[in-house]
N, C-alpha and C. Protein backbone atom coordinates (compact mmCIF):
# COMPACT_ATOMS: atom_id res chain seq x y z
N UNK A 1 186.48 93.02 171.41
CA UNK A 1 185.23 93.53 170.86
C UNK A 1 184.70 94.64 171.76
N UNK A 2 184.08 95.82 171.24
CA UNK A 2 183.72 97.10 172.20
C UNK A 2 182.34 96.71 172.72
N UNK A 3 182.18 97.16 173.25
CA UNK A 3 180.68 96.99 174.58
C UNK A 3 179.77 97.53 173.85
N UNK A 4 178.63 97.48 173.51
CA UNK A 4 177.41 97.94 172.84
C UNK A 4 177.55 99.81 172.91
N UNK A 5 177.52 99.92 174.81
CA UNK A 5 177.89 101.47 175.04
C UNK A 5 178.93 102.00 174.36
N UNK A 6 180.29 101.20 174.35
CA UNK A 6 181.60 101.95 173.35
C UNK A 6 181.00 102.03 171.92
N UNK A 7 179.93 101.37 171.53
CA UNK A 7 179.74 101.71 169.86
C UNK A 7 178.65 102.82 170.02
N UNK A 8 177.72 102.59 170.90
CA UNK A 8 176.55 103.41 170.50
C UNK A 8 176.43 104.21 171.65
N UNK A 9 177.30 104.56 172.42
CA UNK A 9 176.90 105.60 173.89
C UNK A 9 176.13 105.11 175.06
N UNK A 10 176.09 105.90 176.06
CA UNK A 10 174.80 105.52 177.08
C UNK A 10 173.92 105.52 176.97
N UNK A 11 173.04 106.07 176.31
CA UNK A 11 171.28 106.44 176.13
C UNK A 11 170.84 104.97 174.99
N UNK A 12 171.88 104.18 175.21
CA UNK A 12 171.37 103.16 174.02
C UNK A 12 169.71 102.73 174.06
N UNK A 13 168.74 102.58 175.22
CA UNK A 13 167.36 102.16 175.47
C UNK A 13 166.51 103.33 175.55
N UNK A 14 167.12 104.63 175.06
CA UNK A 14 166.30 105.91 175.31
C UNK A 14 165.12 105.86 173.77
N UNK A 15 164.15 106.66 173.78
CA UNK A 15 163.23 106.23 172.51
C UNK A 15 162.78 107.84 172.36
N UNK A 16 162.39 108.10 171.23
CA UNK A 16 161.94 109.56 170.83
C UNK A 16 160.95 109.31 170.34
N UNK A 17 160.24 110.04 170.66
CA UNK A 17 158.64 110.55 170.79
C UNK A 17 158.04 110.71 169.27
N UNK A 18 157.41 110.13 168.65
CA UNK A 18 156.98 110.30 167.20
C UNK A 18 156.35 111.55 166.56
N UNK A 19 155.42 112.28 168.12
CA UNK A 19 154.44 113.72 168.09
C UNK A 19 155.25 114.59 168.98
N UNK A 20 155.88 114.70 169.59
CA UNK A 20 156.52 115.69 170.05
C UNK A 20 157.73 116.29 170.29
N UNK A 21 158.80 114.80 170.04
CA UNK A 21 160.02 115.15 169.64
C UNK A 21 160.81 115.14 171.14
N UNK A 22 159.84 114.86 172.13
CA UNK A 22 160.60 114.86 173.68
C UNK A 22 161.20 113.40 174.09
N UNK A 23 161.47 112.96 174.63
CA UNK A 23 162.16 111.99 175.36
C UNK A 23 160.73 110.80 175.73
N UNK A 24 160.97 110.13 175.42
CA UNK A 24 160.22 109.00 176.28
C UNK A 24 160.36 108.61 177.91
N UNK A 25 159.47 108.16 178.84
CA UNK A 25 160.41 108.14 180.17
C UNK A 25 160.49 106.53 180.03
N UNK A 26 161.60 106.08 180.23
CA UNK A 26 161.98 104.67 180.76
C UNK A 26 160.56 104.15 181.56
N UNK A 27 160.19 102.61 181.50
CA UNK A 27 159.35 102.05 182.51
C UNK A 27 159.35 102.08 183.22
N UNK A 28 158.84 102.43 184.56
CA UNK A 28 159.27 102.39 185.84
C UNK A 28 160.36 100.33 186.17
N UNK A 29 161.41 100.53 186.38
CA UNK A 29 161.88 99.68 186.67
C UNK A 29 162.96 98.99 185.94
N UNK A 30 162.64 100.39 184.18
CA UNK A 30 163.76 99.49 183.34
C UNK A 30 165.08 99.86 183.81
N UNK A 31 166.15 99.59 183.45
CA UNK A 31 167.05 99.42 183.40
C UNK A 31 168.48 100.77 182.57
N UNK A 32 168.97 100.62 183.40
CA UNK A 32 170.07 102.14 182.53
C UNK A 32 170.93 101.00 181.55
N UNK A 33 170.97 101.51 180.12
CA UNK A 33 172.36 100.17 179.66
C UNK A 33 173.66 100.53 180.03
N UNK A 34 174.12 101.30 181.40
CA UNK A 34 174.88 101.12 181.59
C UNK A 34 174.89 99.80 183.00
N UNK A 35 173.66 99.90 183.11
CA UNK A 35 173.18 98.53 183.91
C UNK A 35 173.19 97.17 183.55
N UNK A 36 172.96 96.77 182.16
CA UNK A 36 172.78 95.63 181.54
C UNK A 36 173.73 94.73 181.16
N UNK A 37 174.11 93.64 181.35
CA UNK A 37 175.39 92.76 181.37
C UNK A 37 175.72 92.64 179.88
N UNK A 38 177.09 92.56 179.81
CA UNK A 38 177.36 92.66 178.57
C UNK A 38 176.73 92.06 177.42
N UNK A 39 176.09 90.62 178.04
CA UNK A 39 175.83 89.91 176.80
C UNK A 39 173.96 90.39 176.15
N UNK A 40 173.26 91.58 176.83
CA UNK A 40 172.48 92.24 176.49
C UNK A 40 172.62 93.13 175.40
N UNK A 41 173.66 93.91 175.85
CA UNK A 41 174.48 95.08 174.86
C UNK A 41 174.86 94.36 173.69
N UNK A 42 175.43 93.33 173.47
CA UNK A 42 175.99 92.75 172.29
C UNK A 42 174.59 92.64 171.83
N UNK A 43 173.66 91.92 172.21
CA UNK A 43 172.44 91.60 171.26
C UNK A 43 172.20 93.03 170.75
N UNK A 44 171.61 93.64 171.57
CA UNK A 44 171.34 95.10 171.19
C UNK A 44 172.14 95.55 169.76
N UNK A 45 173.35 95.53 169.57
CA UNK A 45 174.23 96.12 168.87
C UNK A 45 174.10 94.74 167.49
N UNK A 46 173.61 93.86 167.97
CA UNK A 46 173.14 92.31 166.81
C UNK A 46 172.53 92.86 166.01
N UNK A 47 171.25 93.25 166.64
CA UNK A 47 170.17 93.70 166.19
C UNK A 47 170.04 94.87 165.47
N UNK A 48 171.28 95.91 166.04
CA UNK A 48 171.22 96.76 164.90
C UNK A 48 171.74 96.62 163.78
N UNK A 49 173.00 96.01 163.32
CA UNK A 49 173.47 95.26 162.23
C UNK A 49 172.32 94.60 161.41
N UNK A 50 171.47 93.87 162.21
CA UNK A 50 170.72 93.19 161.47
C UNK A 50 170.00 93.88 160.54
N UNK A 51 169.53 95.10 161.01
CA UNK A 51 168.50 95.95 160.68
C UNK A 51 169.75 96.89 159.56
N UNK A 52 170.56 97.38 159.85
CA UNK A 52 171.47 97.83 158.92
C UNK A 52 171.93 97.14 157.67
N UNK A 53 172.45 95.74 157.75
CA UNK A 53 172.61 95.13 156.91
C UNK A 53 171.67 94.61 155.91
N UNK A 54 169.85 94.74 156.44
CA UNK A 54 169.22 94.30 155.94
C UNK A 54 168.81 92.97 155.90
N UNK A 55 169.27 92.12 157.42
CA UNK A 55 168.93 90.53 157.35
C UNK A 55 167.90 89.95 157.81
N UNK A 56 166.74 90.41 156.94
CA UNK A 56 165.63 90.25 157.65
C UNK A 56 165.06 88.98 158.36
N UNK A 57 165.30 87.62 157.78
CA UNK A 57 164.89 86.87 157.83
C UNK A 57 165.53 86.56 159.84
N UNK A 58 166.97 86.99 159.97
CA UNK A 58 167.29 86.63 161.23
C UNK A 58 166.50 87.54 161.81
N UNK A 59 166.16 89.16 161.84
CA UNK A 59 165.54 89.94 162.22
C UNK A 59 164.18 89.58 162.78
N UNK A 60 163.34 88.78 161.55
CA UNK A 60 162.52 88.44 162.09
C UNK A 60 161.95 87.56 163.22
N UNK A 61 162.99 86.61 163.33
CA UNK A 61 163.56 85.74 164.16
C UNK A 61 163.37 86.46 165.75
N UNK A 62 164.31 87.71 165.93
CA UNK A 62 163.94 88.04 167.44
C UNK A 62 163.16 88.88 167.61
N UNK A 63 162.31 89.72 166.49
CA UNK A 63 161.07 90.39 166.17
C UNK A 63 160.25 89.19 166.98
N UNK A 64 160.23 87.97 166.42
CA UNK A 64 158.73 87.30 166.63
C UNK A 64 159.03 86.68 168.13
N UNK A 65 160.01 86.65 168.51
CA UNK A 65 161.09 86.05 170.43
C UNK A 65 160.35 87.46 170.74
N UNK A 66 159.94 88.57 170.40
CA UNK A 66 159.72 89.44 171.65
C UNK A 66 160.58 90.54 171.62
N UNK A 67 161.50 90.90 170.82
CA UNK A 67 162.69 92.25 171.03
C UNK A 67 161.75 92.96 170.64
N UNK A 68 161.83 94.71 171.34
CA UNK A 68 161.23 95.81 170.99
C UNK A 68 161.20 96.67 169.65
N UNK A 69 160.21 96.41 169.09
CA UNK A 69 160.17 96.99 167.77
C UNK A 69 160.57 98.22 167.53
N UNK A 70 160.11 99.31 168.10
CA UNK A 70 160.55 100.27 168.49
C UNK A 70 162.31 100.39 168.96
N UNK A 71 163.04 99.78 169.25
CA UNK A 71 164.22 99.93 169.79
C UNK A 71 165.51 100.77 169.38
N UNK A 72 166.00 101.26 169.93
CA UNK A 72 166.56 102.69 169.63
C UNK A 72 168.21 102.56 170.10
N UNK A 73 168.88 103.42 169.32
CA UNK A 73 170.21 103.03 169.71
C UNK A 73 170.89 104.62 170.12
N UNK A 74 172.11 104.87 170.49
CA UNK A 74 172.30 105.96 171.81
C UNK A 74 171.83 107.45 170.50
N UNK A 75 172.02 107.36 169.39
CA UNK A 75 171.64 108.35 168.66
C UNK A 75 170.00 108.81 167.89
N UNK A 76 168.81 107.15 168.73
CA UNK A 76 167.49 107.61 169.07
C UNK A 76 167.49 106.82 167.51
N UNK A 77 168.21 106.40 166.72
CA UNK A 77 167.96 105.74 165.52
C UNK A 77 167.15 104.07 165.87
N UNK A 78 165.90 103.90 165.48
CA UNK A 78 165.00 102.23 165.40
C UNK A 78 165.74 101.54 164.63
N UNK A 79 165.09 100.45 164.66
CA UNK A 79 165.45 99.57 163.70
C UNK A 79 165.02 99.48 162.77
N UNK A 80 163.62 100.24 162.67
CA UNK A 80 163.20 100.48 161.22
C UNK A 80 163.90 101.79 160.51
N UNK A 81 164.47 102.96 161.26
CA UNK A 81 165.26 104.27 161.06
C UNK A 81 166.29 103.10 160.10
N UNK A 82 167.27 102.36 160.90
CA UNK A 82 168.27 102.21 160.47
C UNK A 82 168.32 100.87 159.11
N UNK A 83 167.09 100.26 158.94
CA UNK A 83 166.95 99.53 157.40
C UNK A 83 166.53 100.56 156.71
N UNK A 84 165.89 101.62 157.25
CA UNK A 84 165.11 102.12 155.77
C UNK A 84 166.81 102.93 155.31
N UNK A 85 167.48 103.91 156.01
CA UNK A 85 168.52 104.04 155.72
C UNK A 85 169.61 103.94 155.17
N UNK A 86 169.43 102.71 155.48
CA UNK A 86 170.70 101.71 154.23
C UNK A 86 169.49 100.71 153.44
N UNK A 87 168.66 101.27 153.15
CA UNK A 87 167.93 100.56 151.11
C UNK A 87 167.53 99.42 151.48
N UNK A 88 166.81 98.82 152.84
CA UNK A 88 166.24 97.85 153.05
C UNK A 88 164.91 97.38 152.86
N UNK A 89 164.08 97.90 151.86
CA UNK A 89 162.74 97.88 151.90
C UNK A 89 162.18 96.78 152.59
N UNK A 90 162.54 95.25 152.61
CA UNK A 90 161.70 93.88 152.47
C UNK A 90 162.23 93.91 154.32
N UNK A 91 163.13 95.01 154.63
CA UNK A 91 163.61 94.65 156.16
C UNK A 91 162.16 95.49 156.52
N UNK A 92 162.24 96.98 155.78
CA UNK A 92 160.92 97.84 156.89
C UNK A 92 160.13 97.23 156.40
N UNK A 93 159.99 97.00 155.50
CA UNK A 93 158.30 95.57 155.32
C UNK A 93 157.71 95.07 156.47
N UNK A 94 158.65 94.31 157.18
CA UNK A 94 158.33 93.45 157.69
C UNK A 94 159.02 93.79 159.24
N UNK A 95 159.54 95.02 159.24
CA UNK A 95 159.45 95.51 160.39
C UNK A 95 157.66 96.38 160.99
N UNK A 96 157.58 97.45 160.11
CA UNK A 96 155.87 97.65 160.23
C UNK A 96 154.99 96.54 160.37
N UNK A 97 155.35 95.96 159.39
CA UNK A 97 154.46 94.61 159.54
C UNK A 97 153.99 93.95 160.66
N UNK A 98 155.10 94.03 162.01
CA UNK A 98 155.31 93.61 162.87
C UNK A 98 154.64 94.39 164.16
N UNK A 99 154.56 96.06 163.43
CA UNK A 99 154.33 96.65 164.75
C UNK A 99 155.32 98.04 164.93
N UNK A 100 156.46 98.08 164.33
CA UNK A 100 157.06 99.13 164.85
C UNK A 100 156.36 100.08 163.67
N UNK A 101 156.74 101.56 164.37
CA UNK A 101 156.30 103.02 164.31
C UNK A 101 157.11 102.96 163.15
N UNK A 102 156.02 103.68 161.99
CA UNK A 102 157.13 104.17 161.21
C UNK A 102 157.32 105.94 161.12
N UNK A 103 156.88 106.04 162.30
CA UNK A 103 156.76 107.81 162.78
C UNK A 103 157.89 107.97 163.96
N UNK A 104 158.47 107.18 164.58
CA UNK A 104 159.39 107.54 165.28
C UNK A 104 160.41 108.34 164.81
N UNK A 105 160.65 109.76 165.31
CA UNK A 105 162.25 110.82 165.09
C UNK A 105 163.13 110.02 165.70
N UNK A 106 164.11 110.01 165.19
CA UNK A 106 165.48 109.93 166.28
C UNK A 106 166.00 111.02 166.60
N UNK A 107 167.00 111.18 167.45
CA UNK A 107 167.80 112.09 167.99
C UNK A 107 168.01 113.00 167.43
N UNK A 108 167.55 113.61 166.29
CA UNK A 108 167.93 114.36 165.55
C UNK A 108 166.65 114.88 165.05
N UNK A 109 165.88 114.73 165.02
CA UNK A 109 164.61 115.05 164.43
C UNK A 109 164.38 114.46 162.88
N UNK A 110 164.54 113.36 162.95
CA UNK A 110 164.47 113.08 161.57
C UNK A 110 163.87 111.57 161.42
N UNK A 111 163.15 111.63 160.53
CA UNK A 111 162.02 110.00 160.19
C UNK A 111 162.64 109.59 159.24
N UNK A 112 162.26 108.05 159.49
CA UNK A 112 162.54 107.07 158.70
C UNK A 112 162.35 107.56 157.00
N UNK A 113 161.31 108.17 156.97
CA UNK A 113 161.19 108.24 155.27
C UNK A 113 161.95 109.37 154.43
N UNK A 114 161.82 110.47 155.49
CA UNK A 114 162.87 111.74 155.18
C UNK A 114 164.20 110.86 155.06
N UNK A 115 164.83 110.08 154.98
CA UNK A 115 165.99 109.53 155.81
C UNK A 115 166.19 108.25 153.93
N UNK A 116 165.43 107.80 153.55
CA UNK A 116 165.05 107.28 152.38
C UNK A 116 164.96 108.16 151.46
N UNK A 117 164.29 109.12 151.56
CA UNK A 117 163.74 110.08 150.55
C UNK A 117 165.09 110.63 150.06
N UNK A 118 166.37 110.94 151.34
CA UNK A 118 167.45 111.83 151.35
C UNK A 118 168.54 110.55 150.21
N UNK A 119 168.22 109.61 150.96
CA UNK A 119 169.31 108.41 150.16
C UNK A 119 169.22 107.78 149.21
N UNK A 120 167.12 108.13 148.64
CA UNK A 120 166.98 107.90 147.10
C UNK A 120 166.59 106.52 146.95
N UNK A 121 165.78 105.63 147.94
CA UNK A 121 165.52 104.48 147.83
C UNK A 121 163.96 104.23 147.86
N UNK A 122 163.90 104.42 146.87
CA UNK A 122 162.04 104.82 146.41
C UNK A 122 161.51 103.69 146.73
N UNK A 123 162.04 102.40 146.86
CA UNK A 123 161.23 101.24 147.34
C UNK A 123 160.75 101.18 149.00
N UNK A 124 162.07 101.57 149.80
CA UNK A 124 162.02 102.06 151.31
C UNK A 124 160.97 103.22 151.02
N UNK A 125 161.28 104.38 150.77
CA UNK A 125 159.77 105.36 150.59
C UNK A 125 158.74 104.70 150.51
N UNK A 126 158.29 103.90 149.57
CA UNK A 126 156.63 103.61 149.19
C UNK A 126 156.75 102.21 150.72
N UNK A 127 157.69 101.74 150.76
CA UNK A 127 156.88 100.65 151.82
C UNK A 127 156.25 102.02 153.33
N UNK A 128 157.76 102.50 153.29
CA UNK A 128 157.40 103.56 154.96
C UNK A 128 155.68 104.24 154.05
N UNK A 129 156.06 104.57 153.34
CA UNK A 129 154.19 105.45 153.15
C UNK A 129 152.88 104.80 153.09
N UNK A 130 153.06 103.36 152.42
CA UNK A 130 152.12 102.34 152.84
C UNK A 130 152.15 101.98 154.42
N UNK A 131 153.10 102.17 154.60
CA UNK A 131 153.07 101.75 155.63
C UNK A 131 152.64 102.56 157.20
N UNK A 132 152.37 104.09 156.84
CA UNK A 132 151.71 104.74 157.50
C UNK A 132 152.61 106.01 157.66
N UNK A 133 154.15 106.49 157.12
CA UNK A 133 154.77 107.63 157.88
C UNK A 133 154.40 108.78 157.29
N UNK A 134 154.97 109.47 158.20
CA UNK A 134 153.88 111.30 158.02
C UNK A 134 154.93 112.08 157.22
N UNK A 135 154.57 112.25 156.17
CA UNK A 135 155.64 112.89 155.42
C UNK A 135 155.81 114.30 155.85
N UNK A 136 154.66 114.99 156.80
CA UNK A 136 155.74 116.19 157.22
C UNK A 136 156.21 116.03 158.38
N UNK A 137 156.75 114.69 159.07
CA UNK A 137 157.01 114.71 160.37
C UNK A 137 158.44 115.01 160.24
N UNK A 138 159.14 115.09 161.22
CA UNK A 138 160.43 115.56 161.61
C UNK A 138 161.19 116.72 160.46
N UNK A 139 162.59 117.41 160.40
CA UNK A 139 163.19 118.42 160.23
C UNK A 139 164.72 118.16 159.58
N UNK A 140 164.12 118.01 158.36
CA UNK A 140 163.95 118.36 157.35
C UNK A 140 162.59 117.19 157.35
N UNK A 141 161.58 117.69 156.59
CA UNK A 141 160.37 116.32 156.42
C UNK A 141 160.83 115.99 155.12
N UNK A 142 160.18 115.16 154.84
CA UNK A 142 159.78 113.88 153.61
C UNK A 142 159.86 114.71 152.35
N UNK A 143 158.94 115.71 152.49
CA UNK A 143 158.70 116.85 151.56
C UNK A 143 159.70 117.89 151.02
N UNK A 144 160.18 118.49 152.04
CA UNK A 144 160.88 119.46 151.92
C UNK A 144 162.50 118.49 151.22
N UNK A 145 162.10 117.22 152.18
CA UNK A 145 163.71 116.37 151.57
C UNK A 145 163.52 116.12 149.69
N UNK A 146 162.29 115.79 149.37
CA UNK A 146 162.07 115.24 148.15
C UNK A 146 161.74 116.62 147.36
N UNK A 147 161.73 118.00 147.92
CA UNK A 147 162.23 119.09 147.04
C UNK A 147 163.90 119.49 146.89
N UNK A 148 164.11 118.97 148.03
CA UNK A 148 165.67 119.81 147.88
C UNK A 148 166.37 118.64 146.71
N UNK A 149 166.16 117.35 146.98
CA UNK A 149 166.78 116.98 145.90
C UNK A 149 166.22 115.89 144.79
N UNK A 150 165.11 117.21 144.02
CA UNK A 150 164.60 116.34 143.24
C UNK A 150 163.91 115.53 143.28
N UNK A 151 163.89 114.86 143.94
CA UNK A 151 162.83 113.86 143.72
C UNK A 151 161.34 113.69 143.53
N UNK A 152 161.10 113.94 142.37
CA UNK A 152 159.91 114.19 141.63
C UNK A 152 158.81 112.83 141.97
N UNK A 153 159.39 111.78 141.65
CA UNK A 153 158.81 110.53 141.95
C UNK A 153 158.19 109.96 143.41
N UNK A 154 159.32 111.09 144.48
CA UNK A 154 158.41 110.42 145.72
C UNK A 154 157.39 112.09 145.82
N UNK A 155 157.44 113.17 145.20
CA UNK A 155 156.13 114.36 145.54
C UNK A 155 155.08 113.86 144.93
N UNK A 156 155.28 113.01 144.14
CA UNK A 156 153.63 112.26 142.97
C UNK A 156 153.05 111.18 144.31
N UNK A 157 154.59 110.22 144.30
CA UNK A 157 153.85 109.36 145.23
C UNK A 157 153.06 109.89 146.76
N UNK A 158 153.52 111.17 147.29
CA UNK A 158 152.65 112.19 148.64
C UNK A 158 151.96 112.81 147.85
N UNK A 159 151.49 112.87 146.89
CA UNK A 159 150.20 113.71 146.23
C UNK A 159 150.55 115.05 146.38
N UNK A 160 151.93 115.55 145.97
CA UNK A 160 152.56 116.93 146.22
C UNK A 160 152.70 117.51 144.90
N UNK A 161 152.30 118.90 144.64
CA UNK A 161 153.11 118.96 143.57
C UNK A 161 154.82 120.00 143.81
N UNK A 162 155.21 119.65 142.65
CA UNK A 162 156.59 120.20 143.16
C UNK A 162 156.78 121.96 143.37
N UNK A 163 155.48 122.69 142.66
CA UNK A 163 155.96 123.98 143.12
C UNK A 163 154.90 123.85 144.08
N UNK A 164 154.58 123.34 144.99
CA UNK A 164 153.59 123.73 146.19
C UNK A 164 154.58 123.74 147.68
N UNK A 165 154.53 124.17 148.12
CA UNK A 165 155.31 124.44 149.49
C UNK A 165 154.84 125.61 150.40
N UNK A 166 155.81 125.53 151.74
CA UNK A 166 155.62 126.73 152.38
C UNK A 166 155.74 128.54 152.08
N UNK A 167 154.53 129.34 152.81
CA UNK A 167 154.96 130.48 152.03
C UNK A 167 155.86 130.93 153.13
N UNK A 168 157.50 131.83 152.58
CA UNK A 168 158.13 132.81 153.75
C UNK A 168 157.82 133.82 153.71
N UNK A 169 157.20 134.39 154.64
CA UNK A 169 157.11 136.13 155.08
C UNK A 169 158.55 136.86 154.57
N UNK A 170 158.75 137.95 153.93
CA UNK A 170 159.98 138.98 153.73
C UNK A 170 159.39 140.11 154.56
N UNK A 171 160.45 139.92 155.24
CA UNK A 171 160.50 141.46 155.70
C UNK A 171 159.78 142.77 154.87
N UNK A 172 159.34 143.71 154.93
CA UNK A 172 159.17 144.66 154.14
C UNK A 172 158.67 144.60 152.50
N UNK A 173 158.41 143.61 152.79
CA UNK A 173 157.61 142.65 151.07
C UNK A 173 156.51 143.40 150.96
């Protein structure tokens, strides 16, 4: 079986910034996961399955033991990033529910709902928007994702209409 680091890299405990897109700094005292004994890393890598697969009920399980809601894997993806992703609505339910951000970017600049919006799981959309995420946060946003492809149903649900957007300057216009 591969080490948490062989699946998900070194930066597995690194966290991205919800407003600015910079790095979080570690606690004074935490830990590098290339520090953490294996049987840490395996949970870690549990937990993201869990959240991938959508098993909430175990999820909730080390949600309510104390695991970091927020928790991030070496590509800055949460655990709420990675249910809303794969069509988990009743997982980010009850991940917000709990406490985690539903404004966290990952590594890439990209939110949980942009990330739904892109994969077409309008139930994940309306929980992340009840649930507080900023539809123009991260790059591509929420918006710009639910123009490029269509999706008419989540610009009603952001109170958008579909020809409203950014204006571009032309050159010599």
């Amino acid at each position: 079986m591969s080490t948490y680091e062989e699946a998900y890299g070194q930066q597995a405990a690194s966290a991205s910034s919800a407003n600015s897109g910079d790095a979080v700094q570690q606690p004074e005292g935490a830990k590098s996961p290339s520090d953490l004994p294996p049987a840490a890393l395996d949970l870690a890598a549990k937990l993201f399955d869990l959240a991938r697969n959508g098993d909430t009920a175990t999820l909730q399980q080390y949600v309510s033991a104390g695991i970091p809601k927020n928790l991030t894997n070496a590509s800055g993806d949460t655990l709420l990033m990675l249910a809303s992703y794969h069509g988990h609505a009743e997982t980010a339910k009850m991940l917000i529910e709990a406490g985690a951000d539903a404004n966290v970017l990952n590594g890439r600049g990209q939110s949980p709902i942009a990330g739904a919006v892109f994969k077409g799981y309008d139930d994940v959309v309306r929980a992340l928007y009840q649930g507080g995420a900023d539809v123009q946060l991260g790059q591509p946003n929420a918006v710009d994702c639910a123009r490029m492809f269509k999706r008419g149903n989540c610009l009603k649900l952001f109170g958008v209409e579909e020809g409203e957007g950014r204006t571009i300057p032309v050159d010599g216009a």
